[in-house]
PDB file of N, CA and C in Angstrom:
ATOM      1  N   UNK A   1       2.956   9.120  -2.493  1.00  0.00           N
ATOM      2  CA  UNK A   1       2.139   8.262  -1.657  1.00  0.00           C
ATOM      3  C   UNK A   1       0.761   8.892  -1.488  1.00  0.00           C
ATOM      4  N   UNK A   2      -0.328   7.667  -1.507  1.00  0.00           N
ATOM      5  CA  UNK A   2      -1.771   8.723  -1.144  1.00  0.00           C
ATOM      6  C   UNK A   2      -1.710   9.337   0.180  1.00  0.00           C
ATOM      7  N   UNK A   3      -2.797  10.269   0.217  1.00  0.00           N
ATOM      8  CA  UNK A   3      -3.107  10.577   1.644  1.00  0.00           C
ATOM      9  C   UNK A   3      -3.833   9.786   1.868  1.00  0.00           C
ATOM     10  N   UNK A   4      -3.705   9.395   3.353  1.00  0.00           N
ATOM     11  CA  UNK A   4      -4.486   8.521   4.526  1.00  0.00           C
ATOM     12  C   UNK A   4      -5.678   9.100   5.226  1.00  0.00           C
ATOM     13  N   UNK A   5      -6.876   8.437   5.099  1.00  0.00           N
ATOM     14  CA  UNK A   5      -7.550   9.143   5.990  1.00  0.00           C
ATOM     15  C   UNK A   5      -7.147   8.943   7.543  1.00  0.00           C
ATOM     16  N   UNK A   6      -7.575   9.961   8.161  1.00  0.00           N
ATOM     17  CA  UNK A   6      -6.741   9.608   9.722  1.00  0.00           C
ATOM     18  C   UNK A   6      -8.418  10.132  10.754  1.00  0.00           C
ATOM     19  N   UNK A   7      -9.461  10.666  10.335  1.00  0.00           N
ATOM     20  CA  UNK A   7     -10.292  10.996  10.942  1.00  0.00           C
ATOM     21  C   UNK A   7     -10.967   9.509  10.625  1.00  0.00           C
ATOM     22  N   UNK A   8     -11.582   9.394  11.699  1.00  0.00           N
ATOM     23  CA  UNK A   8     -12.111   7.985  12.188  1.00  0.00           C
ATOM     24  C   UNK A   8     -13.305   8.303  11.012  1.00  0.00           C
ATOM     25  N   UNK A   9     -13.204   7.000  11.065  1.00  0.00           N
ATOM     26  CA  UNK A   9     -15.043   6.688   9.500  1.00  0.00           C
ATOM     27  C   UNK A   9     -15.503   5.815  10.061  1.00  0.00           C
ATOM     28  N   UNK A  10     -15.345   5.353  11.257  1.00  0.00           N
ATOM     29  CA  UNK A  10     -16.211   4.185  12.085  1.00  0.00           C
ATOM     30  C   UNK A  10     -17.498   5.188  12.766  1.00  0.00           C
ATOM     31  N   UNK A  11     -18.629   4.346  12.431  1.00  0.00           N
ATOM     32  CA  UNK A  11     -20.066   4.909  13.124  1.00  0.00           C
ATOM     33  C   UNK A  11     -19.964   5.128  14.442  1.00  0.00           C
ATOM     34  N   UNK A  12     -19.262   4.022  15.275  1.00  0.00           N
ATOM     35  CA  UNK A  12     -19.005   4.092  16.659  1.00  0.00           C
ATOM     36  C   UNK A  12     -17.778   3.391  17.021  1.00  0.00           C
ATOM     37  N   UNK A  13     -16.340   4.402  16.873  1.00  0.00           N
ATOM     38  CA  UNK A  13     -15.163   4.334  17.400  1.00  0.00           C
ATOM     39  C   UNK A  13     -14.775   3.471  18.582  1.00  0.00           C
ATOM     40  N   UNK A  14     -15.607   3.835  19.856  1.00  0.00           N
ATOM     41  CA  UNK A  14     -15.960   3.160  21.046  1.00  0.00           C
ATOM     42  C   UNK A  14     -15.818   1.743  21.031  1.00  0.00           C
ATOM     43  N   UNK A  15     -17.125   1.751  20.237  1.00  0.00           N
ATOM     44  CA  UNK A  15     -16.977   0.028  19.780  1.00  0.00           C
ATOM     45  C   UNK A  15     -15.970  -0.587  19.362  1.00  0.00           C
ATOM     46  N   UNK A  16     -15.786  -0.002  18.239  1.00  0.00           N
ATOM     47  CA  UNK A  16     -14.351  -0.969  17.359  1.00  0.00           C
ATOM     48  C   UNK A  16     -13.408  -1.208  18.346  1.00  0.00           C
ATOM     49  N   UNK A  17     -12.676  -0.259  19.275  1.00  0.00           N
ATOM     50  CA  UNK A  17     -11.909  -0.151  20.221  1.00  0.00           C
ATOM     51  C   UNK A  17     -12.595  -1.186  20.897  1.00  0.00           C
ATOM     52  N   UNK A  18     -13.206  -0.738  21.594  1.00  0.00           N
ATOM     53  CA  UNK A  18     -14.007  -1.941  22.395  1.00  0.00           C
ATOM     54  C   UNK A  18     -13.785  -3.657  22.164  1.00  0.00           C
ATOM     55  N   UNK A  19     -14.375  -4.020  20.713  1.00  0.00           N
ATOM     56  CA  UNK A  19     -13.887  -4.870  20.329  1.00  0.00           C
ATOM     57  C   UNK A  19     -12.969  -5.491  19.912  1.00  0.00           C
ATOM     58  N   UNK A  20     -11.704  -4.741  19.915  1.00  0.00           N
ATOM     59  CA  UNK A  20     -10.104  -4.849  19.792  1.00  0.00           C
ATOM     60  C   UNK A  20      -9.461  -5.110  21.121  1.00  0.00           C
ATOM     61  N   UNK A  21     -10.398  -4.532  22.170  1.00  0.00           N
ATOM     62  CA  UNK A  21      -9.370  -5.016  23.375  1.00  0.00           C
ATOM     63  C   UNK A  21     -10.381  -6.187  23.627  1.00  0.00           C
ATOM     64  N   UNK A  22     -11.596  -6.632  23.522  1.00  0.00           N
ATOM     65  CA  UNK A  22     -12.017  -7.940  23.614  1.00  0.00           C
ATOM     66  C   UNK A  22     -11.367  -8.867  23.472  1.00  0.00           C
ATOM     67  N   UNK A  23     -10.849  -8.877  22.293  1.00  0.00           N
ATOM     68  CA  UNK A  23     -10.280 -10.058  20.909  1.00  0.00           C
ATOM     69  C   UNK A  23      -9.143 -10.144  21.868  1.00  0.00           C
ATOM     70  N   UNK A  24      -8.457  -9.573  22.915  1.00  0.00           N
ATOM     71  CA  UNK A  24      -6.868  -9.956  23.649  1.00  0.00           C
ATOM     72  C   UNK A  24      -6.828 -10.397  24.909  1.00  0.00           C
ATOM     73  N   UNK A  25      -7.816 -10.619  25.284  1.00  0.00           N
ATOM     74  CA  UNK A  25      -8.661 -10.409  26.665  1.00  0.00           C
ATOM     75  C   UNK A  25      -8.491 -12.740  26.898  1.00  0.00           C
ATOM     76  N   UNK A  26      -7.719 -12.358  27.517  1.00  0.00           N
ATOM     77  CA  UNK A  26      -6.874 -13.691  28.026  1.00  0.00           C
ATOM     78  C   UNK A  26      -5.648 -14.690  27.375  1.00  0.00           C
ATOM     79  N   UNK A  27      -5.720 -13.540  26.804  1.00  0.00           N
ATOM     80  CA  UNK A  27      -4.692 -14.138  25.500  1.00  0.00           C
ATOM     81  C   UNK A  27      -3.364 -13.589  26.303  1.00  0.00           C
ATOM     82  N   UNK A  28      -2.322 -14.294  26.204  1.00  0.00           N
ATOM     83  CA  UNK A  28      -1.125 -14.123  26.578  1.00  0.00           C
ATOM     84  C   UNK A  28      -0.052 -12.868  25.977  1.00  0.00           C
ATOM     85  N   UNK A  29       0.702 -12.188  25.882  1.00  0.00           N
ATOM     86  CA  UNK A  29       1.812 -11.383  25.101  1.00  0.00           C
ATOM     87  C   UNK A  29       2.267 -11.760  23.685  1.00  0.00           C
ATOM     88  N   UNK A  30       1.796 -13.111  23.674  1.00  0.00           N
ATOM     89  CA  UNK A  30       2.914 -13.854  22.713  1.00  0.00           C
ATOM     90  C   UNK A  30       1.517 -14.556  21.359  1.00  0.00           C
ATOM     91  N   UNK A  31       0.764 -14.592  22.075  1.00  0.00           N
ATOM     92  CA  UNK A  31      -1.026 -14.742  21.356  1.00  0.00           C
ATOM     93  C   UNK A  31      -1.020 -13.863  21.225  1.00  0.00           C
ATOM     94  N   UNK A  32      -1.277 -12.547  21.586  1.00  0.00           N
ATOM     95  CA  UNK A  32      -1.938 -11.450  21.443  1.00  0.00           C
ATOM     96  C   UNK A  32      -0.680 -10.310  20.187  1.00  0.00           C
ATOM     97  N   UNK A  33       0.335 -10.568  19.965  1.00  0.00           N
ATOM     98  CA  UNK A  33       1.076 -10.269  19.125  1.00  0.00           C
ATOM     99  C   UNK A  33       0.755 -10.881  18.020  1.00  0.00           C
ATOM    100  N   UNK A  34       0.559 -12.146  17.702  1.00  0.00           N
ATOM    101  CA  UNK A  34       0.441 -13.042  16.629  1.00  0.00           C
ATOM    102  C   UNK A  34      -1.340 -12.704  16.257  1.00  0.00           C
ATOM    103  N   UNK A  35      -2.161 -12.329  16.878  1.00  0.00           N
ATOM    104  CA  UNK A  35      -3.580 -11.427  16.566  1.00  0.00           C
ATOM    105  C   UNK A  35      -3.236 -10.738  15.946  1.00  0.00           C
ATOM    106  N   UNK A  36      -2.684  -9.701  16.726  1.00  0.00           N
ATOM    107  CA  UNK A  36      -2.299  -8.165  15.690  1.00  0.00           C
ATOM    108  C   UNK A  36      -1.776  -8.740  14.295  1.00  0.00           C
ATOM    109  N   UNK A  37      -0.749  -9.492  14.303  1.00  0.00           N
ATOM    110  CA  UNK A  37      -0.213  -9.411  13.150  1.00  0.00           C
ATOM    111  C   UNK A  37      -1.293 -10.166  12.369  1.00  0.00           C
ATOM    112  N   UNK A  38      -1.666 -11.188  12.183  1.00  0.00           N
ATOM    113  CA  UNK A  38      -2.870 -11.646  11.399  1.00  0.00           C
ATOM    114  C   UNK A  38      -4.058 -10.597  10.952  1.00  0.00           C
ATOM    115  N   UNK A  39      -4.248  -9.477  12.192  1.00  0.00           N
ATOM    116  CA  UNK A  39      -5.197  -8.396  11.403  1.00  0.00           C
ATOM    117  C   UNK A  39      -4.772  -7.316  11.105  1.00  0.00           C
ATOM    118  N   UNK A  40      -3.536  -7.188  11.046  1.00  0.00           N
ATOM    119  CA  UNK A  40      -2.909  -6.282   9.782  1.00  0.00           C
ATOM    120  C   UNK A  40      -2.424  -7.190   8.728  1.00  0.00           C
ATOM    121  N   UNK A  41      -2.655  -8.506   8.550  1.00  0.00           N
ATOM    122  CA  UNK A  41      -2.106  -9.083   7.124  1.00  0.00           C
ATOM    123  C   UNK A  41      -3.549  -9.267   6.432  1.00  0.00           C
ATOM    124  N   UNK A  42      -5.001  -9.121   7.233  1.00  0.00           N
ATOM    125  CA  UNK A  42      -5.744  -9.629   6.803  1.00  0.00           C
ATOM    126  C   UNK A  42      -6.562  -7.945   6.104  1.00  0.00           C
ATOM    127  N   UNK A  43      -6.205  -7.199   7.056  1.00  0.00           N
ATOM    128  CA  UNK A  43      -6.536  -5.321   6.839  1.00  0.00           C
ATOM    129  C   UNK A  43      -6.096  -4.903   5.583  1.00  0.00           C
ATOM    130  N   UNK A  44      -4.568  -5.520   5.442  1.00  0.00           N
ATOM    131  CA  UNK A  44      -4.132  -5.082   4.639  1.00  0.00           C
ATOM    132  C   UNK A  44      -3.934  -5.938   3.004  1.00  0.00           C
ATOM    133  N   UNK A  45      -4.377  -7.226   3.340  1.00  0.00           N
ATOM    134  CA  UNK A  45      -5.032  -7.627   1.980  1.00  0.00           C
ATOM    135  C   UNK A  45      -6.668  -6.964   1.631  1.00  0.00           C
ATOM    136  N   UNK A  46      -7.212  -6.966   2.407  1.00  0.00           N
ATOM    137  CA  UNK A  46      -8.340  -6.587   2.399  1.00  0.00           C
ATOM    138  C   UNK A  46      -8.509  -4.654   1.630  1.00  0.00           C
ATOM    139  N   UNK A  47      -7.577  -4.109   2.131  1.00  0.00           N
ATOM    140  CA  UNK A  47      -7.138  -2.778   1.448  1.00  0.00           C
ATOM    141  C   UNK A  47      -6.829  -3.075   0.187  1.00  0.00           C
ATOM    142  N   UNK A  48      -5.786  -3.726  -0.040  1.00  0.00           N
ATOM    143  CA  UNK A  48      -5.582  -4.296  -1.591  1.00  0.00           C
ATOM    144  C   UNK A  48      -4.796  -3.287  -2.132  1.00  0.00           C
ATOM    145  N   UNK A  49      -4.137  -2.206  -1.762  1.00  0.00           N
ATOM    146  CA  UNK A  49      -2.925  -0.806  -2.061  1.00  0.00           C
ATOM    147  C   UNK A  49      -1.923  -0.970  -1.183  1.00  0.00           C
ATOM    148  N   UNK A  50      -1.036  -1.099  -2.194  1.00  0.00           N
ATOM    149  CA  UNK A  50       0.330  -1.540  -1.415  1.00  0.00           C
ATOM    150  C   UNK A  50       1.071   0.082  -1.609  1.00  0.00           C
ATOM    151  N   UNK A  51       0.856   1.328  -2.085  1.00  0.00           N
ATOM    152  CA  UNK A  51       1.333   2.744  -1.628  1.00  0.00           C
ATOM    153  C   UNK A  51       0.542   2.743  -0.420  1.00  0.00           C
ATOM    154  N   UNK A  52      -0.902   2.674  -0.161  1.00  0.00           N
ATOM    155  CA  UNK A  52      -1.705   2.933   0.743  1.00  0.00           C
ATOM    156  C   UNK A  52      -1.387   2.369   2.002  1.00  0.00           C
ATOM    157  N   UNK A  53      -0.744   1.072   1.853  1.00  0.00           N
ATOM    158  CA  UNK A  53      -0.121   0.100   2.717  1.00  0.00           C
ATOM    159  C   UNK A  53       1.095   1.218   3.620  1.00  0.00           C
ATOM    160  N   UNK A  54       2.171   1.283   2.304  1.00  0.00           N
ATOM    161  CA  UNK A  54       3.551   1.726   2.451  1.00  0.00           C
ATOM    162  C   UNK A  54       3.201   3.249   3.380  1.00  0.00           C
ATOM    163  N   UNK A  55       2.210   3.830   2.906  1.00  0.00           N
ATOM    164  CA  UNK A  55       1.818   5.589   3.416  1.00  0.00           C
ATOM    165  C   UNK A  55       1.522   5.239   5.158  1.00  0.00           C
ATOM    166  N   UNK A  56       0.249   3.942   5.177  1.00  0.00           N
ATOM    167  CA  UNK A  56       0.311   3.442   6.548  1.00  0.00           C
ATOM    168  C   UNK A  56       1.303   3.309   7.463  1.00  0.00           C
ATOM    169  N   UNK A  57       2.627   2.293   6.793  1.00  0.00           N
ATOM    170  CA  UNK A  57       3.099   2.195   7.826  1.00  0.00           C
ATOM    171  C   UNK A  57       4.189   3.119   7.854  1.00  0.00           C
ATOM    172  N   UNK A  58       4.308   3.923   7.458  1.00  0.00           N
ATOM    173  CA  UNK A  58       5.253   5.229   7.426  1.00  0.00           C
ATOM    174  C   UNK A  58       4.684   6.103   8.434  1.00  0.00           C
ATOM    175  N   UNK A  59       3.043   5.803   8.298  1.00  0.00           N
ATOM    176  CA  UNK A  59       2.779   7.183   9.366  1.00  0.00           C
ATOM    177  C   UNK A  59       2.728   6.514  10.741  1.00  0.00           C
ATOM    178  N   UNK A  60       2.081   4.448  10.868  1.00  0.00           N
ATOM    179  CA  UNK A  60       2.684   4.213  12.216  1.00  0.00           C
ATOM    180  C   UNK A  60       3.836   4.503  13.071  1.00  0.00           C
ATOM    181  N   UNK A  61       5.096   4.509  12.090  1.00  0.00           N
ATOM    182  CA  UNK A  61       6.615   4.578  12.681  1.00  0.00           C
ATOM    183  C   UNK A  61       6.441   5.565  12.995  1.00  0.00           C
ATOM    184  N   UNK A  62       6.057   7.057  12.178  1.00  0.00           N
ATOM    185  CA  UNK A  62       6.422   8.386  13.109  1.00  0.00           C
ATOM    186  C   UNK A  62       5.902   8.688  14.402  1.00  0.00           C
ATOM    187  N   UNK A  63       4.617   7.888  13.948  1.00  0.00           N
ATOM    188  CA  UNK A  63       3.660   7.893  15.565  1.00  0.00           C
ATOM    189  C   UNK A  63       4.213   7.314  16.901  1.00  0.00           C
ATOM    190  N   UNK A  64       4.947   6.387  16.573  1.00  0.00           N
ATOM    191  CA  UNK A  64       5.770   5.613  17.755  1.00  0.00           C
ATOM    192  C   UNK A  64       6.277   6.496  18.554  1.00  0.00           C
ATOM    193  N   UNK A  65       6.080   5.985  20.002  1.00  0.00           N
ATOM    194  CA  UNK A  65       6.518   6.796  20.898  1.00  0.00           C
ATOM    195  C   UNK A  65       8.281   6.185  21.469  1.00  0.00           C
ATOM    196  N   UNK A  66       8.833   7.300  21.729  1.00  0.00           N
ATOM    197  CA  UNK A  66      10.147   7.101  21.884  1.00  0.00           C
ATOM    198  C   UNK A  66      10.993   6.270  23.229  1.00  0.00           C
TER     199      UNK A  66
END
């Protein structure tokens, strides 16, 4: 599997964050799930590496908190 970059490459982190909790910001539990998933189907066409994909979500699961 490739390595992932994991150090942020965003100019301003803040922001992006910023604008991620915008995008949920009256949206219900059940909207705001169906977001996420649309911008990881859209992230991850947009990536276009399906190891790069697979390396991703291998390193989300370990990250999960228990």
């Amino acid at each position: 599997m490739p390595a992932l970059e994991t150090q942020s490459r965003l100019p301003d982190p803040d922001h992006a964050y910023r604008m991620l909790i915008e995008a949920h910001r009256g949206l219900s539990d059940e909207e705001s799930a169906a977001l996420n998933s649309r911008l990881v189907l859209i992230l991850a066409n947009h990536l276009g590496d399906a190891q790069a994909l697979a390396a991703a979500i291998a390193l989300a699961k370990r990250a999960q908190p228990e």
